[in-house]
N, C-alpha and C. Protein backbone atom coordinates (compact mmCIF):
# COMPACT_ATOMS: atom_id res chain seq x y z
N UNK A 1 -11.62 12.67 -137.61
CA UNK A 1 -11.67 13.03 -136.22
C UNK A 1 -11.57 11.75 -135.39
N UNK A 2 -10.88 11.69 -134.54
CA UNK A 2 -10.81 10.23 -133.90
C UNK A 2 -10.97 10.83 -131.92
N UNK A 3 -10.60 9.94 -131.27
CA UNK A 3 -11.63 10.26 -129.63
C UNK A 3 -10.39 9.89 -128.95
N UNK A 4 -9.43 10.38 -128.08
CA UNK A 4 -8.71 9.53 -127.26
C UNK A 4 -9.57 9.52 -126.25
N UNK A 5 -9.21 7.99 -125.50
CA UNK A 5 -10.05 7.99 -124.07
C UNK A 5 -8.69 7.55 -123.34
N UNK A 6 -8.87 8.56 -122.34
CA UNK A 6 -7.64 8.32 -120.99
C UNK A 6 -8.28 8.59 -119.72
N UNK A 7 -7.20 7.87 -118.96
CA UNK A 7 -7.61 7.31 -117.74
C UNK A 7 -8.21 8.69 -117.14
N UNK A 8 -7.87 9.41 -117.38
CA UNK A 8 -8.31 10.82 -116.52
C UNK A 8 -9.93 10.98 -116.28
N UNK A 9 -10.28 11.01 -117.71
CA UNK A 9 -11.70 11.19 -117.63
C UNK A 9 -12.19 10.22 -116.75
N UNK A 10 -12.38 8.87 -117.06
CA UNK A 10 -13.26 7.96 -115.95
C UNK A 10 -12.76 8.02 -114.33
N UNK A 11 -11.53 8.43 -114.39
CA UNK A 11 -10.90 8.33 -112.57
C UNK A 11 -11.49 9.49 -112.06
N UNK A 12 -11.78 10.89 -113.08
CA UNK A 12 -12.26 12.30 -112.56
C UNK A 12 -13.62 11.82 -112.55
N UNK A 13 -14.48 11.10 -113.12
CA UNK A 13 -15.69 10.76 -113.13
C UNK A 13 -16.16 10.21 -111.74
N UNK A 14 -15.24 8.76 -111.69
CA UNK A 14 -16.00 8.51 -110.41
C UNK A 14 -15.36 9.24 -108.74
N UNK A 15 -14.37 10.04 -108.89
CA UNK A 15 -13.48 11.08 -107.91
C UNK A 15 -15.08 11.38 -107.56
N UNK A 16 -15.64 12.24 -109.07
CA UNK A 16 -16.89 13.23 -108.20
C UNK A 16 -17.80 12.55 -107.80
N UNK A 17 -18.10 10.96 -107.79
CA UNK A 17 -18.95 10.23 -107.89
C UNK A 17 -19.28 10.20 -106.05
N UNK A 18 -17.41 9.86 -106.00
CA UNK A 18 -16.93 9.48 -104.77
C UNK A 18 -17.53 10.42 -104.04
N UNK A 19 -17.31 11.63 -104.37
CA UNK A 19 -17.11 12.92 -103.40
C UNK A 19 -18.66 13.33 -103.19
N UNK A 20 -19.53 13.03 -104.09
CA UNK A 20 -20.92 13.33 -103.64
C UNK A 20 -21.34 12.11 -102.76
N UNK A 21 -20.89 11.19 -102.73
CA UNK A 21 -21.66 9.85 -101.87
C UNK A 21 -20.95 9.99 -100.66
N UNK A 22 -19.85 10.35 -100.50
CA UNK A 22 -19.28 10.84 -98.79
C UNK A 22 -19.47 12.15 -98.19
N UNK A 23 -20.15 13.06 -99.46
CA UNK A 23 -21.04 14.45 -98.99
C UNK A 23 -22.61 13.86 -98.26
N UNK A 24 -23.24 12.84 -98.54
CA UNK A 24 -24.38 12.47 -98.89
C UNK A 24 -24.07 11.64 -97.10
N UNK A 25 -23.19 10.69 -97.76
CA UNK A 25 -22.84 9.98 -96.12
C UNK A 25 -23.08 10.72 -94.70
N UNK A 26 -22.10 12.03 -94.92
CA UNK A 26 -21.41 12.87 -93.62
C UNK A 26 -23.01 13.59 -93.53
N UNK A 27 -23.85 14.11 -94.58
CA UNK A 27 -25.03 14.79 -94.21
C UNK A 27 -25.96 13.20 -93.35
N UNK A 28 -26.07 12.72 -93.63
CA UNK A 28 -27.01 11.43 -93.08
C UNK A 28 -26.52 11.36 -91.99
N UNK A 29 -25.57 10.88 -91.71
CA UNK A 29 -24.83 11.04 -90.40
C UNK A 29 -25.16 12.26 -88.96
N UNK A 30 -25.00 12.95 -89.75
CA UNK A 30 -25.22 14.54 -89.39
C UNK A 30 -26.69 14.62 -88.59
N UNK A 31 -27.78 14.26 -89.62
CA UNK A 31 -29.26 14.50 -89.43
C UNK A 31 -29.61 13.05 -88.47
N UNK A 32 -29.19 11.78 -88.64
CA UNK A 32 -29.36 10.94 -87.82
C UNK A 32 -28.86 11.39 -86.12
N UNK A 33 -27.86 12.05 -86.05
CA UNK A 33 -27.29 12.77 -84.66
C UNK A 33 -27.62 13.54 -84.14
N UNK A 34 -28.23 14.58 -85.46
CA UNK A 34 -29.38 15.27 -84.59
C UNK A 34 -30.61 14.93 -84.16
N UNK A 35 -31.43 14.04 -84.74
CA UNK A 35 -32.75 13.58 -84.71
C UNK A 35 -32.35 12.35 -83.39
N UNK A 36 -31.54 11.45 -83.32
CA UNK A 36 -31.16 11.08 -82.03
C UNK A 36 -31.06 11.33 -80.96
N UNK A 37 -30.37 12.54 -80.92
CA UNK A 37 -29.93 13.67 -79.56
C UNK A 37 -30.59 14.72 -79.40
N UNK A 38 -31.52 14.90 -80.34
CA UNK A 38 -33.16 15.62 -79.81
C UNK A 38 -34.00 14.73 -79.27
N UNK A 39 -34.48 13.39 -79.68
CA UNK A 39 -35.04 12.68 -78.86
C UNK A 39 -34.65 11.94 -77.28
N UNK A 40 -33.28 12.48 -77.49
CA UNK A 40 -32.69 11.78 -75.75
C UNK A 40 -32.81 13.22 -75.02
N UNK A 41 -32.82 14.64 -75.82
CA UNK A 41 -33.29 15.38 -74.78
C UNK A 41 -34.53 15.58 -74.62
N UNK A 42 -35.89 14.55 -74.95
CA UNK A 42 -36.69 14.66 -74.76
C UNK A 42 -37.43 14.00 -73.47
N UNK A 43 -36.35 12.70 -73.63
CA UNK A 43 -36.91 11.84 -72.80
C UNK A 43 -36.68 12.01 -71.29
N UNK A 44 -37.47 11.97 -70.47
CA UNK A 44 -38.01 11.66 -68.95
C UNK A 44 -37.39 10.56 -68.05
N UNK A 45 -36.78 10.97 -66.89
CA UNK A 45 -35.63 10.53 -66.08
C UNK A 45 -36.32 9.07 -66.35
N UNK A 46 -37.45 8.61 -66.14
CA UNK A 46 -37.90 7.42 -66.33
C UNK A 46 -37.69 6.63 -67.40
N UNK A 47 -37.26 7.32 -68.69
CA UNK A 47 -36.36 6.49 -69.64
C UNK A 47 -35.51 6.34 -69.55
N UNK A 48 -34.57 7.76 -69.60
CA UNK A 48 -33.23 7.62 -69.40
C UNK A 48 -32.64 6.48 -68.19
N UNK A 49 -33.50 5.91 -67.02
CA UNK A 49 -32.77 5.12 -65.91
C UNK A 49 -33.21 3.69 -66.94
N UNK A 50 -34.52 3.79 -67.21
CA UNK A 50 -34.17 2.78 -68.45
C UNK A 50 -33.23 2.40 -69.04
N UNK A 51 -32.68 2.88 -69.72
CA UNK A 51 -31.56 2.92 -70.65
C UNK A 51 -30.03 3.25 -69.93
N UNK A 52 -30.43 3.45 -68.47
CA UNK A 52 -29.20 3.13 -67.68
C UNK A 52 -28.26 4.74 -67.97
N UNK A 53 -29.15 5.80 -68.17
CA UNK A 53 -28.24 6.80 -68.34
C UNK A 53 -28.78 8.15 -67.33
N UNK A 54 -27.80 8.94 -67.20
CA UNK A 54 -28.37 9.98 -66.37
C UNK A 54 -28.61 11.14 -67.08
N UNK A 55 -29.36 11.91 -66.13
CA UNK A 55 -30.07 12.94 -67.05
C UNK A 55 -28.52 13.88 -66.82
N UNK A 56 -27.65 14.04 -66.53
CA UNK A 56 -26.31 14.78 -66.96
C UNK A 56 -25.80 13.97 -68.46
N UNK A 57 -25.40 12.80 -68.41
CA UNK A 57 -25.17 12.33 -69.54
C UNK A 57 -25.62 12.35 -70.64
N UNK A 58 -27.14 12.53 -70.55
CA UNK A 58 -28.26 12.61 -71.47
C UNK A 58 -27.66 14.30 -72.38
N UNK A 59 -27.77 15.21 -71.27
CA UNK A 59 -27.68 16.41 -71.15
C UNK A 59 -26.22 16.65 -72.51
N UNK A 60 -25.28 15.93 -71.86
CA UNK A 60 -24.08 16.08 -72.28
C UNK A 60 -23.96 15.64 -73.78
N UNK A 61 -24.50 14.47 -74.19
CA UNK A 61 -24.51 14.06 -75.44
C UNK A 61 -25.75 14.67 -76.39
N UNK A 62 -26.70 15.56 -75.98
CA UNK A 62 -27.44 16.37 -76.47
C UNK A 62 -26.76 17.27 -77.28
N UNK A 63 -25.98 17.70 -76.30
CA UNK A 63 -25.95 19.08 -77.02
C UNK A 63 -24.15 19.10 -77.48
N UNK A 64 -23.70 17.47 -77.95
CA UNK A 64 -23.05 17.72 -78.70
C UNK A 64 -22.99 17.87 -79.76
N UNK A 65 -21.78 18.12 -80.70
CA UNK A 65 -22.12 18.49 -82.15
C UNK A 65 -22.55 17.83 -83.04
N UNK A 66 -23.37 18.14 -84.21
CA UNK A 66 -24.23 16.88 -85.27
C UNK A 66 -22.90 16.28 -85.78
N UNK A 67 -21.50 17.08 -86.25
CA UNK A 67 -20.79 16.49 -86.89
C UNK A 67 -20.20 15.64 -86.16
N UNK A 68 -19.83 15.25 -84.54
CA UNK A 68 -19.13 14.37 -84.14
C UNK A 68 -20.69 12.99 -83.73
């Protein structure tokens, strides 16, 4: 009995390797945007002029989407 080893196996190996660490990426991403843009709709005109933003802008980037 002898074993061929071809390129397939190790390139399909790290393909899925790939594909779970840019699943893993886009979710982090995701939860960082939301946990961000829940805390800017939390905050009080007195931060937001802090931070030089208005409570429309605030408003606007709230309630955009986690994926963008």
């Amino acid at each position: 009995m002898s074993i061929s080893l071809t390129r397939s196996g190790p390139v399909m190996h790290r393909r899925q390797v790939s594909l779970v660490a840019t699943v893993r990426e886009h979710l982090a991403r995701a939860w960082r945007n939301f946990t961000t843009r829940r805390d800017l709709a939390e905050m009080d005109d007195r931060m937001l002029k802090d931070l030089g933003i208005s409570r429309a802008q605030a408003h606007f980037e709230a309630n955009r989407s986690i994926w963008r």
